[in-house]
Protein backbone atom coordinates (compact mmCIF):
# COMPACT_ATOMS: atom_id res chain seq x y z
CA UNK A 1 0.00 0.00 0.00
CA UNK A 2 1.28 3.69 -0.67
CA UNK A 3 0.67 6.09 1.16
CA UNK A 4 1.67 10.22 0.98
CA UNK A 5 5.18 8.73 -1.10
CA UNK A 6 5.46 6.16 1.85
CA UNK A 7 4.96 1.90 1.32
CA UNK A 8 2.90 0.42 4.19
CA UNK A 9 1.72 -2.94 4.54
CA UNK A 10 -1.78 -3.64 6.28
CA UNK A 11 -0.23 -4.57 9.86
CA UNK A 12 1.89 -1.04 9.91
CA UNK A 13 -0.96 1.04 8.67
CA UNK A 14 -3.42 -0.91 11.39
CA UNK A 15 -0.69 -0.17 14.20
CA UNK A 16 -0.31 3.65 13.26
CA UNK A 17 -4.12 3.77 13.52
CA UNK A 18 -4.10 2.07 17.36
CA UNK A 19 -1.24 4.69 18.55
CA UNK A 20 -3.33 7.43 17.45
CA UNK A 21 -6.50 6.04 19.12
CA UNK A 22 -3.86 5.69 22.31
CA UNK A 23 -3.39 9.47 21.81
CA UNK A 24 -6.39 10.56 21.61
CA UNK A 25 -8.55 8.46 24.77
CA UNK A 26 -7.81 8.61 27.99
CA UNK A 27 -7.70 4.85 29.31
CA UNK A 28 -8.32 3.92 33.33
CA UNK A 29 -5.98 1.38 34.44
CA UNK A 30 -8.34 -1.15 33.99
CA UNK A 31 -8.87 -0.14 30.43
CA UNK A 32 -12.12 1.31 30.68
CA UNK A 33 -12.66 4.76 29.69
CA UNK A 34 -14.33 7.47 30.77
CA UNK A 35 -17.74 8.24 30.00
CA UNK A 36 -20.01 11.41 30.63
CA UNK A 37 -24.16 10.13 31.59
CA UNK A 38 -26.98 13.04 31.63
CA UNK A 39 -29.06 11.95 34.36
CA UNK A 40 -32.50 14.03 34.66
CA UNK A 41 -34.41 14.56 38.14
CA UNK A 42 -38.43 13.51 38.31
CA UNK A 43 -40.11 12.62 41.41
CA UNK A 44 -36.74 12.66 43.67
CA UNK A 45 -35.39 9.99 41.94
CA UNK A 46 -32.24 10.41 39.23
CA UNK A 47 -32.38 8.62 35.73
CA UNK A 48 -30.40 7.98 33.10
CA UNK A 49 -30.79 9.77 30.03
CA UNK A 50 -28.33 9.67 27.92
CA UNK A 51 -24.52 9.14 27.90
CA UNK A 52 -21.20 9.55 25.43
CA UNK A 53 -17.97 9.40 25.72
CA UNK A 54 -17.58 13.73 24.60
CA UNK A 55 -19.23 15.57 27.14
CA UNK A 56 -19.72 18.50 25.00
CA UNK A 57 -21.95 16.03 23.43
CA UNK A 58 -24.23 14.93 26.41
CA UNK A 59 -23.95 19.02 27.36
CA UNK A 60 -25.59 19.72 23.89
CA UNK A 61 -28.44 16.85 24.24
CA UNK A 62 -29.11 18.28 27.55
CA UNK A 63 -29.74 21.86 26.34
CA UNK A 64 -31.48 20.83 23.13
CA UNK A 65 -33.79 17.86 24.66
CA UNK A 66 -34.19 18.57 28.28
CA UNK A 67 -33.58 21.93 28.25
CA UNK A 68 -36.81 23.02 30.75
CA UNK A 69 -35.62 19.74 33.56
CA UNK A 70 -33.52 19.54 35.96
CA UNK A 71 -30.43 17.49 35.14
CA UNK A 72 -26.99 16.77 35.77
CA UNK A 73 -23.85 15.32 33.93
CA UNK A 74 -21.44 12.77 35.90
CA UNK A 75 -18.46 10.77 34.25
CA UNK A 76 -17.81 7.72 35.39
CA UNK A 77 -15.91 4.68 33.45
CA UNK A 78 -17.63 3.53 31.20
CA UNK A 79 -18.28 0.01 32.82
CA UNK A 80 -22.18 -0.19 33.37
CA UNK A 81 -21.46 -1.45 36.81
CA UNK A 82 -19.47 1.76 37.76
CA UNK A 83 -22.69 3.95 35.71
CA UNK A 84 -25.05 2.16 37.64
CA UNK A 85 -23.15 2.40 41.12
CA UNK A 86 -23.07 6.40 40.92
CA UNK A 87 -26.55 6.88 40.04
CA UNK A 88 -27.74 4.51 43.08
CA UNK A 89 -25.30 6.55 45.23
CA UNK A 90 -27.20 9.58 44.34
CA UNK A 91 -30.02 8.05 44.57
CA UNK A 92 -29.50 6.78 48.05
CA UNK A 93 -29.20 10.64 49.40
């Protein structure tokens, strides 16, 4: 494969693709990453709403879709087990 004057096979072009990703996400030791939930507020009770791994994504979906309720963004990991632990934390207030 050329690329930009340069010969690559598939395995070199596949491992320049993983350092990048390396660059760009923040990994937990355990691997996991970390990842930004809307939770929204109704009868004293938090639920979850939505979630991404960019929280200026979850911060947009909160202004354009619940907009007029009252919400909140946490980051956890993004292991459901951790997602689920915070929200019964809060929930247990």
């Amino acid at each position: 494969m050329r690329w930009s004057g340069y010969d690559y096979d598939v395995l070199d072009f596949s491992l320049i693709i993983k350092s990048h990703r390396k660059i760009l996400i923040t990994k937990e030791k355990d691997n996991t990453m970390k990842y930004h939930v809307l939770l929204i507020e109704s009868n004293g009770r938090w639920y979850i709403e939505f979630g991404d791994y960019d929280r200026d994504v979850v911060l947009e979906e909160k202004s354009d879709s619940y907009a007029d309720e009252k919400g909140k963004v946490i980051t956890t990991t993004d292991a459901q087990k951790d997602i689920d632990s915070a929200v019964a934390k809060l929930n247990s207030k």
